[in-house]
Every structure is written in structure tokens, then in C-alpha cells.
Protein backbone atom coordinates (compact mmCIF):
# COMPACT_ATOMS: atom_id res chain seq x y z
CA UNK A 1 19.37 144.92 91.09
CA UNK A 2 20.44 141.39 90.48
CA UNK A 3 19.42 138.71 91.43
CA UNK A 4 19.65 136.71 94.29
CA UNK A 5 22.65 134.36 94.60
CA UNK A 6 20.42 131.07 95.47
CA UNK A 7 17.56 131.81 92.51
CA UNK A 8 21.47 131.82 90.39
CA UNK A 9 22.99 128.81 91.84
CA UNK A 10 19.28 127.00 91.12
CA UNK A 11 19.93 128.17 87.46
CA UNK A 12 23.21 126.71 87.20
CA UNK A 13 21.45 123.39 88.47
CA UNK A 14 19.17 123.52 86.13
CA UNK A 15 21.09 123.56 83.15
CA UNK A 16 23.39 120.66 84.66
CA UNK A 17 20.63 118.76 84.75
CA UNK A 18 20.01 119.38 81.02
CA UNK A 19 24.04 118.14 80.07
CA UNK A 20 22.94 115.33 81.81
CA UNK A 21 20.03 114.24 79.87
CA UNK A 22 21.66 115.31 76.46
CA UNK A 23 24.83 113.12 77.70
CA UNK A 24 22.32 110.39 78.25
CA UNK A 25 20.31 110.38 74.84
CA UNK A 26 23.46 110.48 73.23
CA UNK A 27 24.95 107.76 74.85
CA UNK A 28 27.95 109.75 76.72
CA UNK A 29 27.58 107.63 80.14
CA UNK A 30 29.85 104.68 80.72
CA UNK A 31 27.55 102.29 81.04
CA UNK A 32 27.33 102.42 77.03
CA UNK A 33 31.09 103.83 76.45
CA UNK A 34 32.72 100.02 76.06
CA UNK A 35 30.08 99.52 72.75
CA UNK A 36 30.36 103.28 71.32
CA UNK A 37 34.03 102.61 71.00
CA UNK A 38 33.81 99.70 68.83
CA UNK A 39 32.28 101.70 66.04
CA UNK A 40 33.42 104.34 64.51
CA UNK A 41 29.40 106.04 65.01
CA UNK A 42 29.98 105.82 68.17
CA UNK A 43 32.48 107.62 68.74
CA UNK A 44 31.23 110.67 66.87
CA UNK A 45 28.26 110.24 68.99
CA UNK A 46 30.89 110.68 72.48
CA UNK A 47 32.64 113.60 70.56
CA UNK A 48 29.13 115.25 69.54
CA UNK A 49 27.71 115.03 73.15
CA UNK A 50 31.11 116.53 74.29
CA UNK A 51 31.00 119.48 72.21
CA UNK A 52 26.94 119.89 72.99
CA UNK A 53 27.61 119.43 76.90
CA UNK A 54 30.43 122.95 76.73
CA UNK A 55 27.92 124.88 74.04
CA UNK A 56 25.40 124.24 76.89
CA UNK A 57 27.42 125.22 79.84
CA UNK A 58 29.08 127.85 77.86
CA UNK A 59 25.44 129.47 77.45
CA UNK A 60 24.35 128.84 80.99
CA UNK A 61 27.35 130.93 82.15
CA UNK A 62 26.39 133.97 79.83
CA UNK A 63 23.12 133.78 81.22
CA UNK A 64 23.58 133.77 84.46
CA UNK A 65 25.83 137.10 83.54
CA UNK A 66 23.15 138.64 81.83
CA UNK A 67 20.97 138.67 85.12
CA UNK A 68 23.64 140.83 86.58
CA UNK A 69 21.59 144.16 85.25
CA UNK A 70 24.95 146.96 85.96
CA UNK A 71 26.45 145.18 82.17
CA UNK A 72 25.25 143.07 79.27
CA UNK A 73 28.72 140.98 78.76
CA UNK A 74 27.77 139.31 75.89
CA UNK A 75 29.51 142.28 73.84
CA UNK A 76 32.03 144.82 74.43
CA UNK A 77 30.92 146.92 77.19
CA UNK A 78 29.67 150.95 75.86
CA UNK A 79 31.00 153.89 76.60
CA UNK A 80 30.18 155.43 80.11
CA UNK A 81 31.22 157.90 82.40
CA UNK A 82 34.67 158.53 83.37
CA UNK A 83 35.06 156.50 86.81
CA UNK A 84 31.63 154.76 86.61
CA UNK A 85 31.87 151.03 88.32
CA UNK A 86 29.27 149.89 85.58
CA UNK A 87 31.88 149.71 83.04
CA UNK A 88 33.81 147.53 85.37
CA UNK A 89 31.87 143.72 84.63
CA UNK A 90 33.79 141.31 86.73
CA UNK A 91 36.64 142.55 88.90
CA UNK A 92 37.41 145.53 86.93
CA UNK A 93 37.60 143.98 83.09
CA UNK A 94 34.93 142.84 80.36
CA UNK A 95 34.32 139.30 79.28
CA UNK A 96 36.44 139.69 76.16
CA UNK A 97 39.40 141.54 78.53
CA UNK A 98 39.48 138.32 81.13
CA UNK A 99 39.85 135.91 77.71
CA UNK A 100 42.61 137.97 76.63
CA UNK A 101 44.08 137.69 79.93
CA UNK A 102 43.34 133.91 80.61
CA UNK A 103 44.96 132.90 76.96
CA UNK A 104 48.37 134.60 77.92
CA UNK A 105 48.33 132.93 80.93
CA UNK A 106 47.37 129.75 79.49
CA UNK A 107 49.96 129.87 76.65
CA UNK A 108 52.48 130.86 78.96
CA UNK A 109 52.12 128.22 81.99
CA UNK A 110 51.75 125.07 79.74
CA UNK A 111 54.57 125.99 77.73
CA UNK A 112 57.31 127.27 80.12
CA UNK A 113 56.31 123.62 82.22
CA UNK A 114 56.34 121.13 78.93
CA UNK A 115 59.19 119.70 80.17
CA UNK A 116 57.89 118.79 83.31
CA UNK A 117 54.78 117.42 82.34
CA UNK A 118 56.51 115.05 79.66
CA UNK A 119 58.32 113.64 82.59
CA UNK A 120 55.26 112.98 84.51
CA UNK A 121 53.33 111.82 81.41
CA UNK A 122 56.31 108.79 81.14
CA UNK A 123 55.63 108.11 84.14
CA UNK A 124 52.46 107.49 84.18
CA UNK A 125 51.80 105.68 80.99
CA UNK A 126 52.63 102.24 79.59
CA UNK A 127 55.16 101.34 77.74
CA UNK A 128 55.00 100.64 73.99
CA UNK A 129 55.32 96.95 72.91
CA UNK A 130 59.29 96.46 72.75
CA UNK A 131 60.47 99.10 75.00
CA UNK A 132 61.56 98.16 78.50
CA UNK A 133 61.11 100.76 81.24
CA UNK A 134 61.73 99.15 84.78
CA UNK A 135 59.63 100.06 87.63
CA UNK A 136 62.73 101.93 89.00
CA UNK A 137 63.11 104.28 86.28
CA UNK A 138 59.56 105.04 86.27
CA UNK A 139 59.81 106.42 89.98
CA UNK A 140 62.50 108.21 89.81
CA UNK A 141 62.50 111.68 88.24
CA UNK A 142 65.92 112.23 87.83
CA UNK A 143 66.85 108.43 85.66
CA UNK A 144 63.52 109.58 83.46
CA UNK A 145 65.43 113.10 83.01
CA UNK A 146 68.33 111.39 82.43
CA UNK A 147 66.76 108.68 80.14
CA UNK A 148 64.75 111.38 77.94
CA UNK A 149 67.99 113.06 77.42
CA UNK A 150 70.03 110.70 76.39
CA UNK A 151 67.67 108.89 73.80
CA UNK A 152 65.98 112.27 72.63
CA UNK A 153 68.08 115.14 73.50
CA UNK A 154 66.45 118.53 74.79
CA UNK A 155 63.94 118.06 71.83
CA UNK A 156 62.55 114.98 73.87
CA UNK A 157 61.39 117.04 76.50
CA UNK A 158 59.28 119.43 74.11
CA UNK A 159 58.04 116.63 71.65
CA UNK A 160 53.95 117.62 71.28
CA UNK A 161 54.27 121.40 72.53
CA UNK A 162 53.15 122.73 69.48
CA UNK A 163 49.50 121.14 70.16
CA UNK A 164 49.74 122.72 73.77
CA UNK A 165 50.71 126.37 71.89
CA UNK A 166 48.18 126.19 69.68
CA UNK A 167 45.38 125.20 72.25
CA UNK A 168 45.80 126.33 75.50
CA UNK A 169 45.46 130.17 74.42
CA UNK A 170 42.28 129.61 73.46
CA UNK A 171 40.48 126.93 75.90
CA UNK A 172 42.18 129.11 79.34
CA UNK A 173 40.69 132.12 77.11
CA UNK A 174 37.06 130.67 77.69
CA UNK A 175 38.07 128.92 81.22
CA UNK A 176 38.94 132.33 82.87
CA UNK A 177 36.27 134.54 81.36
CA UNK A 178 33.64 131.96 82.37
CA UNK A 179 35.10 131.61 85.64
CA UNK A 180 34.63 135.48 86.79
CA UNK A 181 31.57 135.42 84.92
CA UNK A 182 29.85 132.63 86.91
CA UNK A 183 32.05 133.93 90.12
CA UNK A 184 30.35 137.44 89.37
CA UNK A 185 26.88 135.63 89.15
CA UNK A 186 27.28 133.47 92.03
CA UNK A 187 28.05 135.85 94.26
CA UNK A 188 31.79 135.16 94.85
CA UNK A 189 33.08 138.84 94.98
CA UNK A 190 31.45 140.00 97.44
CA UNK A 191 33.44 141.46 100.65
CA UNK A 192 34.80 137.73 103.11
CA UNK A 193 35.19 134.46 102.33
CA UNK A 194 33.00 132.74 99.88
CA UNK A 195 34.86 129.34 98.81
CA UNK A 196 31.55 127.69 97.84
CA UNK A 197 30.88 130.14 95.09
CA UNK A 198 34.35 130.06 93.99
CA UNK A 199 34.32 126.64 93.48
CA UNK A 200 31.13 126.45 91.70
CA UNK A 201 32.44 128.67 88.95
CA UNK A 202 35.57 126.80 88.67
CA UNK A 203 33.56 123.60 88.13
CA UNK A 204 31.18 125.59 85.40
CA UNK A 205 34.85 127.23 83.71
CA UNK A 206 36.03 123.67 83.28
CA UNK A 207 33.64 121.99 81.25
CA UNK A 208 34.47 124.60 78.66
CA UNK A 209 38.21 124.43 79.41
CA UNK A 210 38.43 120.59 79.28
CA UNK A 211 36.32 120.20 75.96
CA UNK A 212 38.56 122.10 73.96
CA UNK A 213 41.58 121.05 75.76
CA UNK A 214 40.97 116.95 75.93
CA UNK A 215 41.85 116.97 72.03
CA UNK A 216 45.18 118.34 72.60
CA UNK A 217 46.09 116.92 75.91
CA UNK A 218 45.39 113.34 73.58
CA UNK A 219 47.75 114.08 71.09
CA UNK A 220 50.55 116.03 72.78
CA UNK A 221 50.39 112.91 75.17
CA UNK A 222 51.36 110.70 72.19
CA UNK A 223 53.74 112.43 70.99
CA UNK A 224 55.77 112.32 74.69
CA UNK A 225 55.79 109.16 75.04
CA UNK A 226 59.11 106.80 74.88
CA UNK A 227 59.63 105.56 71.42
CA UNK A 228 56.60 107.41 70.39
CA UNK A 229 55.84 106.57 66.47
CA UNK A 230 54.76 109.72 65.67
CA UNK A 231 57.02 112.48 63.41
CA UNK A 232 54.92 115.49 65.28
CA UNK A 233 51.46 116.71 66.58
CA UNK A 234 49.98 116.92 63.08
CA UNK A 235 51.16 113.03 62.29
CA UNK A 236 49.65 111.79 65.57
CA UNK A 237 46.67 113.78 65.02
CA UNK A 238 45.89 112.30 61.75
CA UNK A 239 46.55 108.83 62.80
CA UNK A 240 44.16 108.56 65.37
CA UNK A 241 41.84 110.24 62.98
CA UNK A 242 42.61 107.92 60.48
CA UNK A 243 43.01 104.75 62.88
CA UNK A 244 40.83 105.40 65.81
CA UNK A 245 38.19 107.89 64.52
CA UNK A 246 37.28 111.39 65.85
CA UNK A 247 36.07 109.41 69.24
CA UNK A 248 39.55 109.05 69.74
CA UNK A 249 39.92 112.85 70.82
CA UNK A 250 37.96 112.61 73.45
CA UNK A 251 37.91 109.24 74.87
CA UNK A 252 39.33 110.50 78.04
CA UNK A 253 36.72 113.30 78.34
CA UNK A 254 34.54 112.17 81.00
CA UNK A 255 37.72 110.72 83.03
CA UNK A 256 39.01 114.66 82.80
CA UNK A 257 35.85 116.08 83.81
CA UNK A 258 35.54 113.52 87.04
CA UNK A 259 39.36 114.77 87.78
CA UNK A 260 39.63 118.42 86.87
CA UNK A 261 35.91 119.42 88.76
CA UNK A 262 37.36 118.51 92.03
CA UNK A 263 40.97 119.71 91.10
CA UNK A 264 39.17 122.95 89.43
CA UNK A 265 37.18 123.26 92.68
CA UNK A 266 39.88 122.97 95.14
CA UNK A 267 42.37 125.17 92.66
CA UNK A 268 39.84 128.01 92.43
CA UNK A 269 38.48 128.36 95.99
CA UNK A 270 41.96 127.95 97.39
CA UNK A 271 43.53 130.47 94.98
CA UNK A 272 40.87 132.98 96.43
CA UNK A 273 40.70 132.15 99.57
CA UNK A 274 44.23 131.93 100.03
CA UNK A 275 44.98 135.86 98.44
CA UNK A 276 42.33 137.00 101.28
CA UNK A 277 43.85 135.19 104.39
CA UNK A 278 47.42 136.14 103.23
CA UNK A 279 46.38 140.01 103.05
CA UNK A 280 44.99 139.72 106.49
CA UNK A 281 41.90 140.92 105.76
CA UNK A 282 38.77 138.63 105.08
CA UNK A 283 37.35 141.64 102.77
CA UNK A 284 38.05 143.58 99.71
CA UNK A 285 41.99 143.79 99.87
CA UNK A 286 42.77 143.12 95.69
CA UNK A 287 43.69 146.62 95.22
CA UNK A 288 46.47 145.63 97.49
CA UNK A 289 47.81 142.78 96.09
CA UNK A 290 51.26 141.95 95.02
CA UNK A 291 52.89 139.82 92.77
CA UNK A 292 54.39 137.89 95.78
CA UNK A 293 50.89 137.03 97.58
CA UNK A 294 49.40 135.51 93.76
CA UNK A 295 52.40 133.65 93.50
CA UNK A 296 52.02 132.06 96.89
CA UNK A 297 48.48 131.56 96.69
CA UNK A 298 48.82 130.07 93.54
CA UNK A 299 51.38 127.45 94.04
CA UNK A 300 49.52 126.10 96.84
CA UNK A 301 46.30 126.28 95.02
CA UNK A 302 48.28 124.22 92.60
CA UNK A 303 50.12 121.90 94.42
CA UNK A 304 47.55 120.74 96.89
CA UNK A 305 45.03 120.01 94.03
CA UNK A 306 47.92 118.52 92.10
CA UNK A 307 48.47 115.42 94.92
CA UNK A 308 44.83 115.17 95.78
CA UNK A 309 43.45 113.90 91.90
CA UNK A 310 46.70 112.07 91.06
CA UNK A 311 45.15 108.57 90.70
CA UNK A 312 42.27 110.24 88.45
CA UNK A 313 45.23 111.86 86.61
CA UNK A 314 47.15 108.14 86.13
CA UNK A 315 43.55 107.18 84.28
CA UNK A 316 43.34 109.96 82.13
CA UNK A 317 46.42 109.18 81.18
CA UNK A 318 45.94 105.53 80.09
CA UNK A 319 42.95 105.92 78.89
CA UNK A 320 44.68 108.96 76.20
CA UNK A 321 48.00 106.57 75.61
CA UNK A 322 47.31 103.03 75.86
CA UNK A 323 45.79 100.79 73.03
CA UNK A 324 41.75 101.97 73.20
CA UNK A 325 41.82 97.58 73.86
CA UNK A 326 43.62 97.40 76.59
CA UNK A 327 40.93 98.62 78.87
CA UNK A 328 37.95 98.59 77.23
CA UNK A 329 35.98 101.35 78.24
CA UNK A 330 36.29 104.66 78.70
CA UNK A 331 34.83 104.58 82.12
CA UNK A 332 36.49 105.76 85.06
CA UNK A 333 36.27 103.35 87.98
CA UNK A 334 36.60 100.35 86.15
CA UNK A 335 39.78 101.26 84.33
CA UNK A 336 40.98 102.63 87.81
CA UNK A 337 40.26 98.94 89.46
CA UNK A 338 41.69 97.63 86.16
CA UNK A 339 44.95 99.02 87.09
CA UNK A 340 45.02 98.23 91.00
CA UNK A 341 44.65 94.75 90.02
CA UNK A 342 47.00 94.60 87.74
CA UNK A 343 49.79 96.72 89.36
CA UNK A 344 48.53 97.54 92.48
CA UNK A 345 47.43 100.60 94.43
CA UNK A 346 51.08 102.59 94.03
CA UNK A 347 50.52 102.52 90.18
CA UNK A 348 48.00 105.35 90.84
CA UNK A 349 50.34 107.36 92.52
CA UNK A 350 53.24 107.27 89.87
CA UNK A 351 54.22 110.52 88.39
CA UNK A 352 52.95 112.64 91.66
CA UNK A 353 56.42 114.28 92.44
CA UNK A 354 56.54 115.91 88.91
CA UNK A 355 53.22 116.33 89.24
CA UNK A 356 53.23 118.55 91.80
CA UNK A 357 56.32 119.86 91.12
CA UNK A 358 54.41 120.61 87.87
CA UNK A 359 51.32 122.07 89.57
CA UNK A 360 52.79 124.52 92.04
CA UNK A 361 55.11 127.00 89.79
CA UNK A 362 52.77 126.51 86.75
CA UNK A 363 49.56 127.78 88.68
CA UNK A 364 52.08 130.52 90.58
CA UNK A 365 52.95 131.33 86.91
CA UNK A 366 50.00 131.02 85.48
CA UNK A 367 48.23 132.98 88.14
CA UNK A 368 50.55 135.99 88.15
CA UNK A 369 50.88 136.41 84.78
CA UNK A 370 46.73 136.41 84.26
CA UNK A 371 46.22 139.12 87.37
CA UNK A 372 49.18 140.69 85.86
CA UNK A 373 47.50 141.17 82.79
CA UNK A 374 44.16 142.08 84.26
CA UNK A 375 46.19 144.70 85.54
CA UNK A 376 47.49 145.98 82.41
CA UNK A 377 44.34 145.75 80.59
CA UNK A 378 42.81 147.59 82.90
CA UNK A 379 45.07 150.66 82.56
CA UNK A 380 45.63 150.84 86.13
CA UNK A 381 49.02 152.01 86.78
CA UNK A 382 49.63 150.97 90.02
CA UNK A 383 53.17 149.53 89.59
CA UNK A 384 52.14 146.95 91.41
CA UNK A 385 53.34 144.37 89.97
């Protein structure tokens, strides 16, 4: 048997503990992020700790899956009986199945809501030196629609999707199969309500997820700016290579990680715990789901942890736009006091409406199309969806 879901969750612990000291030895913390991004060593020092802290977590979830003793899930599962549940890993699919799933879903939700997200990424951000966005236009969704397409056309709305395309298949690829992984080994599907364990491997999933996905979030962020200087993805990309140095990629890291683990952790465990409730039953109940419940469940999933990290989400977005002197540091709270005091509290909460307008059809999208897929992969013929 496997074991027991405490002895798991004091893994997981453990190996957090381990990010921490590597993050520390390398000099990842704020307290020293204002004098690693002077240098140009110092910011491959942030970027190397970055990439160590997801190899770690990434290995922490496959061992915790390996302790489940019905499947090994580091490979392809082998043949067994017709109709035996071992084959089955996590909710009916192997490791390798839920990536193919997640980076459909992925691809699909952040492109078919570019548009939307460039509108709340104006928002949010400054202004380039020269350009003269009032605080009026800025609030109001439908003069930055209006704005975008008059100076840009359509094209304006879609300037930086290509770095989305090309990297959201393959960092929700690794956030969903890590996430049933560590849901599997944590206990989270078993029969009621377990939002604890859900959220827990949400919060593992998004390490992963964010370190490959902080890269492209910086550079498709440039590129949708107003006035933005760059011809495309792969000109932005090599100017802040060239300019800023790799550090520049992930500057924004630890400000992602402090917003998406609570957004990942509210997301997740209301996703789940929603799909139960509106089935009526607190047990079991997915081989009666429909379309129409994931959809629900996942635009308010979405939307509710959509409004709740805004502010963190105004940060990010500075700290991934603006000139690396305007604030200084990387750190999170004093960039976020930065701003209060120099626009006041409501500049945290620009951009929320698109936001969450963002938020709830892309995780009802994003959500349907990934158990849609599970579906498929798994052969099950069920119509339904």
C-alpha cells in the first residue's frame, strides 16, 4: 500500500525546506535582490537558483508519486490487464497523458484570451517616457480597447502572442501533470472534500509552471505595451538579453511565486471543490460530469482568485515592464509600498475588471478543454462532453 498522506505531506516539507536553503546560498532572497541586479553575475545567479528551485520541486513531485506502489510514473505505464485500475495512475491517465492534456489546454486558454490580457497588461503598467496615458483611460476598458485599436489595429491586441504559443504548451504540460501527481500523493482523490490537499499540489504544480513561464510572461509583456520599441518577441527577447542580462527573465520570479501560490491554491481547491458540491454529491461523482459543471466550476475558480491577488499581479507587472531602476529591487513588499506612495492604494487595483474578466472564461476554457482531453485520451467514449 502507499503511504500515509501525513508521512507525504512531511516529504513535500522537506524538500521546501531544501529550495529554501539553495535560494539562500545563491542569493535568491530580497534582502540581496537590489545588489544582484546591478551586475550582470548576479543576475545569472537569480536565474540559476530559479531554474534549481523547479528541478528540485519537479523531483520532489515524482517522488512523492513513486511511493504510490499501484504505478511507477516516471515512464509510460506497461501493459496490464484489460480493465485493471493499476494502469489508471492519477484519475484515469499516465503522467505523460495529463502533460499532453495540460499543454492543449494551456495553448488554447492563453491564446484565445491575448486580447484580454494586453488590455489588462496597459493597464497596469507605466507608461513609456513620451507617451501620455491619463488616469481615465487607464480605468476604463472600453477607451483602452478603443485606444489599442486605433493606434495598432487588431494586430495591437496580439502583439507578443507568439512567446505565449510557444510557452504555455509546455510549462501547463508540467503544471497539470505535477498537479495530479502531487494531488494523487497527497491524498486529494479520495471519496469528499479534501481542499487542503488540493491546494497543496497546486502550490507544488506552480513552481514548475511559473519557472518556465516568468521568461515569457517578461517578454510578451514588452511587447504589449503602448509604443512598445520592440519589432516582435524575438527583438525584445534579445534586447533584454543584450541590455539587461539573462537576470532580466526572471526578475519578477519571486513576485510570481508570492502571487500565483495563493492564486494556484485558491484556483485548484475551488475548481475541485466546486465540481463536487455542484454534482450534489461530496464523493466520487467525475464519471458524471459534464461539460457545463467544469465550465462553471472553472470560471469561478478563476474569477475569485483573479480579484483576490490583483495588487500582487500590478507588481509583477512593474517589476517585468518598468525600467529595472525605477524600483530597485526585485522584492515584493517594497515595490508594492513603492507604488502606494507614489499613486496610492487604487493603483494596485488597476486592470482588475479585465482581469477577471480574463480569469473566469480562460480557466472555464482552459478547464474544459484539459478534462475534455483527459477524456479523449482515455478512450472513454462516454459522449460526455
Amino acid at each position: 500500500m502507499c503511504a500515509a498522506p501525513r508521512e507525504l505531506a512531511r516529504h513535500t516539507a522537506e524538500h521546501s525546506k531544501l529550495l529554501a536553503q539553495r535560494a539562500t546560498h545563491t542569493g535568491a532572497l530580497p534582502s540581496g535582490a537590489a545588489s544582484e541586479s546591478a551586475s550582470g553575475s548576479g543576475q545569472a545567479r537569480v536565474a540559476a537558483a530559479v531554474l534549481a528551485s523547479a528541478a528540485a520541486v519537479a523531483a520532489a513531485a515524482a517522488t512523492l508519486s513513486t511511493q504510490r506502489s499501484m504505478v511507477d510514473v516516471a515512464t509510460e505505464p506497461r501493459a496490464s490487464p484489460s480493465g485493471s485500475s493499476a494502469v489508471a495512475t492519477y484519475d484515469g491517465l499516465s503522467f505523460v497523458s495529463h502533460m499532453v492534456a495540460g499543454s492543449i489546454a494551456g495553448t488554447v486558454e492563453h491564446t484565445a484570451m491575448y486580447p484580454v490580457d494586453t488590455i489588462k497588461t496597459r493597464m497596469q503598467a507605466l507608461y513609456h517616457p513620451g507617451h501620455s496615458g491619463s488616469v481615465v483611460s487607464r480605468s476604463s476598458i472600453r477607451q483602452m480597447v478603443r485606444g489599442v485599436l486605433q493606434q495598432d489595429g487588431v494586430a495591437g491586441l496580439y502583439r507578443g502572442v507568439g512567446a505565449v504559443a510557444a510557452g504555455a504548451g509546455p510549462a501547463h504540460a508540467l503544471h497539470f501533470a505535477v498537479y495530479e501527481a502531487a494531488k494523487e500523493a497527497l491524498g486529494g482523490n479520495r471519496e469528499g472534500l479534501h481542499p487542503l490537499e488540493t491546494a497543496a499540489a497546486g502550490c507544488v504544480a506552480t513552481v514548475v509552471n511559473d519557472a518556465l513561464m516568468t521568461p515569457v510572461d517578461s517578454v510578451k509583456q514588452r511587447c504589449q505595451l503602448e509604443g512598445s520599441p520592440y519589432r516582435g518577441v524575438l527583438d525584445a527577447a534579445r534586447s533584454m538579453l543584450r541590455n539587461e542580462g539573462l537576470g532580466a527573465f526572471f526578475r519578477s520570479y519571486r513576485t510570481t511565486l508570492v502571487m500565483n501560490v495563493p492564486f494556484t491554491a485558491m484556483h485548484f481547491s475551488v475548481y475541485e471543490t466546486s465540481k463536487k458540491l455542484l454534482l450534489g454529491k461530496e464523493g466520487g461523482g467525475e464519471d458524471e460530469e459534464t461539460l457545463q459543471v467544469q465550465l462553471v466550476a472553472g470560471g469561478l475558480a478563476g474569477g475569485c482568485a483573479a480579484a483576490v491577488t490583483n495588487p500582487l499581479d500590478v507588481v509583477k507587472t512593474r517589476l517585468q515592464t518598468a525600467d529595472p531602476a525605477k524600483y530597485g529591487s526585485a522584492a515584493v513588499i517594497p515595490t508594492l509600498r513603492q507604488i502606494v506612495r507614489e499613486e496610492g492604494m487604487q493603483a494596485l487595483w488597476q486592470g482588475l475588471k479585465p482581469r477577471v474578466l480574463f480569469h473566469i472564461p480562460a480557466a472555464a476554457v482552459c478547464w474544459g478543454t484539459y478534462e475534455t482531453m483527459k477524456d479523449l485520451l482515455a478512450g472513454s467514449g462516454s459522449g460526455q462532453h
